[in-house]
Protein backbone atom coordinates (compact mmCIF):
# COMPACT_ATOMS: atom_id res chain seq x y z
CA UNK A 1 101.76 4.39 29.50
CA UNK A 2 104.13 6.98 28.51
CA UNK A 3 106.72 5.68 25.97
CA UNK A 4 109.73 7.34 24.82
CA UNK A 5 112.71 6.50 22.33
CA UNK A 6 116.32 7.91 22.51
CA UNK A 7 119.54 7.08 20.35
CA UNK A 8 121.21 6.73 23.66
CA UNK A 9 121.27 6.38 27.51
CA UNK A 10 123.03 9.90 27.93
CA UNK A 11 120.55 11.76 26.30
CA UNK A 12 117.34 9.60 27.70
CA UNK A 13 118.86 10.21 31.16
CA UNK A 14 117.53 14.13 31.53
CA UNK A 15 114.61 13.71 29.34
CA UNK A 16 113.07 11.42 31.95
CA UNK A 17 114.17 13.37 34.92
CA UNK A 18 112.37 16.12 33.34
CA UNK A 19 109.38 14.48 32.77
CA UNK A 20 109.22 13.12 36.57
CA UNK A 21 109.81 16.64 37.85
CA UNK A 22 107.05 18.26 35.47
CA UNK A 23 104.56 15.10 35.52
CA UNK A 24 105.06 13.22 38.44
CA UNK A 25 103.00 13.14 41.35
CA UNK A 26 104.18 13.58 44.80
CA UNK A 27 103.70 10.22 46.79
CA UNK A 28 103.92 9.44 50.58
CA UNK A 29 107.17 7.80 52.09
CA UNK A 30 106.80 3.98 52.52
CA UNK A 31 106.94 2.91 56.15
CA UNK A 32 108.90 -0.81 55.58
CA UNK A 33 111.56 -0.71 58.32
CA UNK A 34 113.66 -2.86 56.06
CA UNK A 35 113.17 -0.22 52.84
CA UNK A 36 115.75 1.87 51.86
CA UNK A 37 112.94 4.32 50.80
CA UNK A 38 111.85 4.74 54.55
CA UNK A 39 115.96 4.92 55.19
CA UNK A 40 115.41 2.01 56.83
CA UNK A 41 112.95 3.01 59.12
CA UNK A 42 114.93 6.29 60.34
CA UNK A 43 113.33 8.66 58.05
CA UNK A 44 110.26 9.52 55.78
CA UNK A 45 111.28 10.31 51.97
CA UNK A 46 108.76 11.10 49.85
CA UNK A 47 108.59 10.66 46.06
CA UNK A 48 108.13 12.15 42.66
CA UNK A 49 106.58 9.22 40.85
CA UNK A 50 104.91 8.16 37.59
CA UNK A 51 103.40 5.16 37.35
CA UNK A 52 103.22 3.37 34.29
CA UNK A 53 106.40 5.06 32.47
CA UNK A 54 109.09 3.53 30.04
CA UNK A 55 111.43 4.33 27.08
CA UNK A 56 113.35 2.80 24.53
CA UNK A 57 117.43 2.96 23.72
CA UNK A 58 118.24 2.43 20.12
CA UNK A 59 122.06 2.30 20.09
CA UNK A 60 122.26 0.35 23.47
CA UNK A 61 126.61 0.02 23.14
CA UNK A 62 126.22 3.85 24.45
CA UNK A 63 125.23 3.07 27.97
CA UNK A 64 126.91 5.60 29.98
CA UNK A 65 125.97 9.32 31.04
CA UNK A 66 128.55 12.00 30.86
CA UNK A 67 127.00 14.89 33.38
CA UNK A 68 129.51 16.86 35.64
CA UNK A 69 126.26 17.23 37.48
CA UNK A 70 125.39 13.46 37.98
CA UNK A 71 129.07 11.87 36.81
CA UNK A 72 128.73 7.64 37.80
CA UNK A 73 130.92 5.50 39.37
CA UNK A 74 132.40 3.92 36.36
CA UNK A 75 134.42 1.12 38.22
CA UNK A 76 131.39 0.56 40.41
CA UNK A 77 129.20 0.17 37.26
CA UNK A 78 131.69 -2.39 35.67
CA UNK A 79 132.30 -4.21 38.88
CA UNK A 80 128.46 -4.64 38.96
CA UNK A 81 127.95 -6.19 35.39
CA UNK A 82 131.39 -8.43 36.39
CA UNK A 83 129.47 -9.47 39.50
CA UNK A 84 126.30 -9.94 38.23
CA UNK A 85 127.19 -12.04 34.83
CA UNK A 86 129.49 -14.03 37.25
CA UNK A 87 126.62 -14.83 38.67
CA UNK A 88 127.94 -13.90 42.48
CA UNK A 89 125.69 -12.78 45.63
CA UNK A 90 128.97 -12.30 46.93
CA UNK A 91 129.09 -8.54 49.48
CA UNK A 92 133.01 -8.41 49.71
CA UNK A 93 133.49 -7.98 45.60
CA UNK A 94 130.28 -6.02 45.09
CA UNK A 95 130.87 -3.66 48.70
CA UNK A 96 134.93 -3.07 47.37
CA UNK A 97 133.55 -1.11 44.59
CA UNK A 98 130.55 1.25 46.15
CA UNK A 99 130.46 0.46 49.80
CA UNK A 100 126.91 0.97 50.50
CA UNK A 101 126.35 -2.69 49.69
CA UNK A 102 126.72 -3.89 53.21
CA UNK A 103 123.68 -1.24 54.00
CA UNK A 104 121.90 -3.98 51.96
CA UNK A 105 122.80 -6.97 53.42
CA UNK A 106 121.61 -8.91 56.11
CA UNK A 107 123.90 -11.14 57.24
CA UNK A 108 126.97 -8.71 55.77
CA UNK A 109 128.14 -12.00 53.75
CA UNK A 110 125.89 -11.95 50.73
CA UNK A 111 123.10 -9.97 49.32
CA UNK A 112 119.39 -11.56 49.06
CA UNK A 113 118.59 -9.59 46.06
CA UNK A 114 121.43 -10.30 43.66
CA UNK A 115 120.20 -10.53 40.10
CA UNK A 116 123.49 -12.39 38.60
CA UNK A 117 122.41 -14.74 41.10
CA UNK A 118 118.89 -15.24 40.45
CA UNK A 119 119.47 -15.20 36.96
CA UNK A 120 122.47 -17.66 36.25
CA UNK A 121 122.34 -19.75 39.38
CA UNK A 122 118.55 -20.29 41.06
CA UNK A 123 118.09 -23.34 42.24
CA UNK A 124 120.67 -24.87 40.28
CA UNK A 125 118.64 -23.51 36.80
CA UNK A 126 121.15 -21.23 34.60
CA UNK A 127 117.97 -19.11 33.48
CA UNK A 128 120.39 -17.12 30.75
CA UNK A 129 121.85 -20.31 29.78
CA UNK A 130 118.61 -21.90 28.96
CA UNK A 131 117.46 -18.64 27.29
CA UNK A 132 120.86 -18.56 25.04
CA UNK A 133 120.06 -22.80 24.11
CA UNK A 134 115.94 -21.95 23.23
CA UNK A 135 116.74 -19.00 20.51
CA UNK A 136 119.84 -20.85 19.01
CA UNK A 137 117.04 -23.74 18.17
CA UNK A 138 114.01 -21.33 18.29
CA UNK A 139 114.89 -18.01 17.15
CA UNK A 140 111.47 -16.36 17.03
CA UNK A 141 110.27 -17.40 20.50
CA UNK A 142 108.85 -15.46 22.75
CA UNK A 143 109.44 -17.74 26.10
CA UNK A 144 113.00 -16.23 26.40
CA UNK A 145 112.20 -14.66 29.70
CA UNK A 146 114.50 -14.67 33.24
CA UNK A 147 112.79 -13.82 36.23
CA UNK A 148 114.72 -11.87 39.33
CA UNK A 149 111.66 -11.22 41.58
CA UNK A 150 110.17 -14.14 42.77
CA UNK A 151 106.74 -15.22 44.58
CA UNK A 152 108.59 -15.59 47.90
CA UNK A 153 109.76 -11.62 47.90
CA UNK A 154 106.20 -11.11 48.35
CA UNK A 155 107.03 -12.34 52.03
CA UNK A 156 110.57 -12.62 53.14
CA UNK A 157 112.30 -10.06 55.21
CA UNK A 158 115.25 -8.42 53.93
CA UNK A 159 116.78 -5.00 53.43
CA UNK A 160 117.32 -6.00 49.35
CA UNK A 161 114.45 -6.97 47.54
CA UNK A 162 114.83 -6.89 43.79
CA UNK A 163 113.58 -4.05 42.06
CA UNK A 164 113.43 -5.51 38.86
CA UNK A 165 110.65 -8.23 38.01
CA UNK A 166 112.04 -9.91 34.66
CA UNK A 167 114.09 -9.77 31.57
CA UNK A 168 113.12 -10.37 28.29
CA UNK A 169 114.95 -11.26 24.98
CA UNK A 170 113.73 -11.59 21.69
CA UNK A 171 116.08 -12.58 18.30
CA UNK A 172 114.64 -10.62 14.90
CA UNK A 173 115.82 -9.41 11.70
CA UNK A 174 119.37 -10.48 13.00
CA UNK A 175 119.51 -8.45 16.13
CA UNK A 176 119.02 -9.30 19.87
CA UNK A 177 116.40 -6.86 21.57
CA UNK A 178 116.19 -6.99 25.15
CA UNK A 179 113.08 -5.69 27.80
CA UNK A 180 113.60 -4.82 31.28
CA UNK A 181 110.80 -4.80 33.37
CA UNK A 182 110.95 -2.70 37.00
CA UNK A 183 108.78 -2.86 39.49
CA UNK A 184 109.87 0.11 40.94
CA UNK A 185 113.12 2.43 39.77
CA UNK A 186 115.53 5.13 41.65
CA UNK A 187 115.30 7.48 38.84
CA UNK A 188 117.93 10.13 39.64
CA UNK A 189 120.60 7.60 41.48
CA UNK A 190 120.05 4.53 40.65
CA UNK A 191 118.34 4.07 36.60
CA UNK A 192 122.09 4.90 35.22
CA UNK A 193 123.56 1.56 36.65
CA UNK A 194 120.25 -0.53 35.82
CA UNK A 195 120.19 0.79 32.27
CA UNK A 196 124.14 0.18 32.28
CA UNK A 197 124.13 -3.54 33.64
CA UNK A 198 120.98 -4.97 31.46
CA UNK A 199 122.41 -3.57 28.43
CA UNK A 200 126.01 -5.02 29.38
CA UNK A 201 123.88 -8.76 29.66
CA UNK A 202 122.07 -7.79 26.19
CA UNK A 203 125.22 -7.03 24.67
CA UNK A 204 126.70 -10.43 25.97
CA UNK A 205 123.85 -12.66 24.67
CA UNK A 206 123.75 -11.15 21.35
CA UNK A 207 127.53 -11.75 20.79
CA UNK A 208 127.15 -15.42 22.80
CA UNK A 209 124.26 -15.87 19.50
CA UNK A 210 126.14 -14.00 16.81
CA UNK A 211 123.50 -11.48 17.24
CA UNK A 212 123.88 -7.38 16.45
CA UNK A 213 122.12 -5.05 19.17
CA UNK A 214 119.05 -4.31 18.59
CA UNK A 215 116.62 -1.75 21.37
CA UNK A 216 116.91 -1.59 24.59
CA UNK A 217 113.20 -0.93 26.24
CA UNK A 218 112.98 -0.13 30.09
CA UNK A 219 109.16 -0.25 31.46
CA UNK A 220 109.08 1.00 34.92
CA UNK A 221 105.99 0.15 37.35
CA UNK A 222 106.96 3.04 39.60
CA UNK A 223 109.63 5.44 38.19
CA UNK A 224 110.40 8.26 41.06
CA UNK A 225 112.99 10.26 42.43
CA UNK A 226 113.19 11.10 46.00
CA UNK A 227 112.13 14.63 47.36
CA UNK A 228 115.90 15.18 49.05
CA UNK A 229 117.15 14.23 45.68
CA UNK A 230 115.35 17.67 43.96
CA UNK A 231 118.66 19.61 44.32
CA UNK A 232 120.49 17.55 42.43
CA UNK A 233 117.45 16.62 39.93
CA UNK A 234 117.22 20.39 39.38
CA UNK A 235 121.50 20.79 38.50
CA UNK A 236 121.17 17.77 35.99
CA UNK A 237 117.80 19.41 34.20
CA UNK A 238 120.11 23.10 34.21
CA UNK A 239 123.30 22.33 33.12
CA UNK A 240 124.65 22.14 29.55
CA UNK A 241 125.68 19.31 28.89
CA UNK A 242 127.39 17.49 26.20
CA UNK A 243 123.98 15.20 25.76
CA UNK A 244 122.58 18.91 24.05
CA UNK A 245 125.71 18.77 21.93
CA UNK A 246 127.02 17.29 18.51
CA UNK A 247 130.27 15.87 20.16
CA UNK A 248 130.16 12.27 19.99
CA UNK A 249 133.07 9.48 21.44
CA UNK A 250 132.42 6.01 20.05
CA UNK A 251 131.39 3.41 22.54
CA UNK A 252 133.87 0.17 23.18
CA UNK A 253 131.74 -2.83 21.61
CA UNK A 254 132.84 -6.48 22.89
CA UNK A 255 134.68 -8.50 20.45
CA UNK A 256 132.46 -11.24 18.52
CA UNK A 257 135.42 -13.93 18.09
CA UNK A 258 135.18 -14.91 21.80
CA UNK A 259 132.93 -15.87 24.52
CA UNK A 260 132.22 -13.10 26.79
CA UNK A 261 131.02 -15.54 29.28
CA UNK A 262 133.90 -17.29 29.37
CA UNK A 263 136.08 -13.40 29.97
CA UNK A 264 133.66 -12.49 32.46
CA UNK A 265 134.71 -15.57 34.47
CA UNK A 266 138.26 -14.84 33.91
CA UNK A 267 137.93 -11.18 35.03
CA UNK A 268 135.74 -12.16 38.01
CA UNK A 269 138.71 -14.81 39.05
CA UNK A 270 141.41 -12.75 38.90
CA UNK A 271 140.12 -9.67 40.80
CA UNK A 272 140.33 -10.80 43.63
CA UNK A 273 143.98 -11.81 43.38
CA UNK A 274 144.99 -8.93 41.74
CA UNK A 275 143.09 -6.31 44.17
CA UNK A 276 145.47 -8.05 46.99
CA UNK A 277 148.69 -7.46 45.29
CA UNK A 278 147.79 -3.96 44.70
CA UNK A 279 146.99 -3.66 48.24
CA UNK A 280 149.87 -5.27 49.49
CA UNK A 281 152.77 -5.69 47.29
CA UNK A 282 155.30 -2.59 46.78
CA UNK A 283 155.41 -3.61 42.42
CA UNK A 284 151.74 -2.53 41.53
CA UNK A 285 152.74 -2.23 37.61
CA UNK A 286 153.35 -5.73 36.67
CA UNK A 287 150.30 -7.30 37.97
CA UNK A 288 150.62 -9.99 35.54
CA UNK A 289 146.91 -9.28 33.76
CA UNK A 290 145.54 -11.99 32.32
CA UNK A 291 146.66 -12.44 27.93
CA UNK A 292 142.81 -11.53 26.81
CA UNK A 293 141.22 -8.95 23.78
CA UNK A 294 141.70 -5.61 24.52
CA UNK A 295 138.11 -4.66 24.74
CA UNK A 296 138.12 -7.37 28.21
CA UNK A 297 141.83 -5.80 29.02
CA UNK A 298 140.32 -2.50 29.12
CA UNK A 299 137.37 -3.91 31.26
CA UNK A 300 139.70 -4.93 34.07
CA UNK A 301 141.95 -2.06 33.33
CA UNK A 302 138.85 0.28 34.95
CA UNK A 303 138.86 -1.94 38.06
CA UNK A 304 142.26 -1.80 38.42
CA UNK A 305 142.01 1.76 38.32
CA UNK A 306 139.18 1.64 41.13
CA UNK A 307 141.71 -0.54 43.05
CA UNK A 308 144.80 2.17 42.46
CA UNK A 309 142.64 5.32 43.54
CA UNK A 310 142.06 3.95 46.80
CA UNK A 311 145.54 3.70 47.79
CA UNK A 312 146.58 6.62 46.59
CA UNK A 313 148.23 5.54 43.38
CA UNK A 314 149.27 6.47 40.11
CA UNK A 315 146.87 5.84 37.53
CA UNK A 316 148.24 8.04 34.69
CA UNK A 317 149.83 4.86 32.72
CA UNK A 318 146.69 3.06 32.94
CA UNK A 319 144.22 5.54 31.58
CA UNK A 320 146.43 5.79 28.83
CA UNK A 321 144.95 2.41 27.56
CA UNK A 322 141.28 3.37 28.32
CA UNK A 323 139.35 4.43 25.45
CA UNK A 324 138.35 8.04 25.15
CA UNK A 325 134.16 6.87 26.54
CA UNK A 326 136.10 5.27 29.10
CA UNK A 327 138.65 7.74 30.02
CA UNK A 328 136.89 10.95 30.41
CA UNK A 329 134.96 9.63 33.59
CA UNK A 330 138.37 9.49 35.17
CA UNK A 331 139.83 13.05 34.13
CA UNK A 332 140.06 14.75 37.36
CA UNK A 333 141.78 12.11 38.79
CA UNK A 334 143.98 11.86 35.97
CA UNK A 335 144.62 15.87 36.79
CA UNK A 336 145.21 15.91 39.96
């Protein structure tokens, strides 16, 4: 198994890119009708792949990737750790924010697949929860894991089976360090928002236990990239990037005097009403946020954002609250 261990997502992000287009092996398409790898049936895509492949994040706050070559969705990827900790299979929040969720969905209501779901809600067992209540009482156990894949994906039909198998957590020397394990992972497209969601719920159960960060490891049974995704595989590997420079912007970290649980709920509450008053009402600059830390105000702040772009609005005021690792993913937008 090939192990390696970066201070940060950004710079991990090309390194393993690399090492799939040097090392990988090309595989066949899958043929599963109901497979986004086999676009559903329409169309063969064959892989780069390793097998057996994972790496380790020592500063895990620095989630994000700065690359004008690969920039992310940074609303999507907060809406997605909002949804997720919230513990929602919802498709309307989830599809608002990248709207290739309904591709996913089979009955266009919910998705099948969604980890908050399967980890804070299945079958009435709050999995995190329970994880959170075993190391306050056992700190040095090593039964602290959530499962997302379960036996009956082996069988069902659906267009969104989970790609990751389990999470575990384990409490030493005062830090919380967290293991992801993939049973198969998007390399190019969609590793940036796995990394950036799993270290989001690390960062939230070592502040929930008082906990600093400790590494972030990410073991991938199949890590590929997809042979139409080689162009843009081949611009990330070529361009200069700030991840080959000495400029560094300080990541937000989430206040340790309250619950992020508990703001994660608030946030995922009032979306909803405050994405229909900036679709309908003619005032969208007193939208009444909700009186919360600024690291959580900030948090919404980038959905609110999301919700502004699409109608055309200005967003100028609000970046100006954004911290600069927040900000910069919206500068052409805040140039235009």
């Amino acid at each position: 198994m090939s192990k390696k261990l970066f201070p940060n997502f950004n710079l991990a992000y090309k390194k393993i890119l690399h090492d799939l287009s040097t090392k990988g092996t090309e595989v066949n398409s899958t043929t599963d009708p109901m497979s986004i790898g086999s676009t559903f049936g329409n169309k063969a895509r064959k892989t780069k792949e390793i097998i057996g492949y994972s790496f380790a994040i020592e500063y895990p706050y620095d989630r994000s990737i700065f690359l004008e070559s690969r920039p992310i969705n940074l609303p999507f990827a907060i809406a997605n750790c909002i949804w997720t900790i919230a513990g929602s299979n919802s498709l309307e929040f989830i599809n608002f924010y990248n709207d290739r969720g309904k591709q996913f969905s089979d009955d266009q209501l919910t998705l099948y697949g969604a980890h908050g779901k399967r980890l804070f809600d299945p079958n009435g067992i709050n999995q995190i929860e329970a994880i959170i209540n075993r190391l306050k009482t056992d700190p040095y156990s090593r039964r602290t894991v959530a499962a997302i894949y379960q036996p009956n994906d082996n069988q069902v039909v659906s267009r969104d089976i989970p790609c990751p198998i389990a999470i575990q957590f384990f409490q030493r020397d005062g830090k919380l360090h967290t293991i992801t394990y993939m049973r198969s992972q998007s390399a190019a497209m969609v590793l940036p928002y796995d990394v950036f969601v799993f270290t989001f719920l690390q960062e939230v159960l070592a502040v929930e236990l008082g906990l600093s960060l400790g590494t972030y490891h990410h073991v991938s049974g199949s890590l590929h990239y997809y042979l139409d995704e080689q162009e843009l595989v081949h611009r990330v590997l070529n361009e200069n990037s700030i991840s080959n420079s000495n400029i560094y912007i300080s990541a937000p970290q989430m206040p340790k005097t309250i619950s992020p649980l508990q703001m994660i709920s608030t946030i995922f509450n009032c979306e909803e009403e405050i994405r229909i008053k900036i679709k309908h009402s003619s005032d969208k600059c007193n939208l009444n946020l909700p009186d919360i830390p600024n690291y959580w105000k900030e948090v919404l702040l980038i959905l609110v954002i999301a919700n502004l772009t699409k109608i055309g609005g200005d967003i100028k005021s609000y970046l100006s609250y954004l911290p600069e690792y927040y900000s910069r993913h919206f500068c052409k937008l805040s140039e235009e």
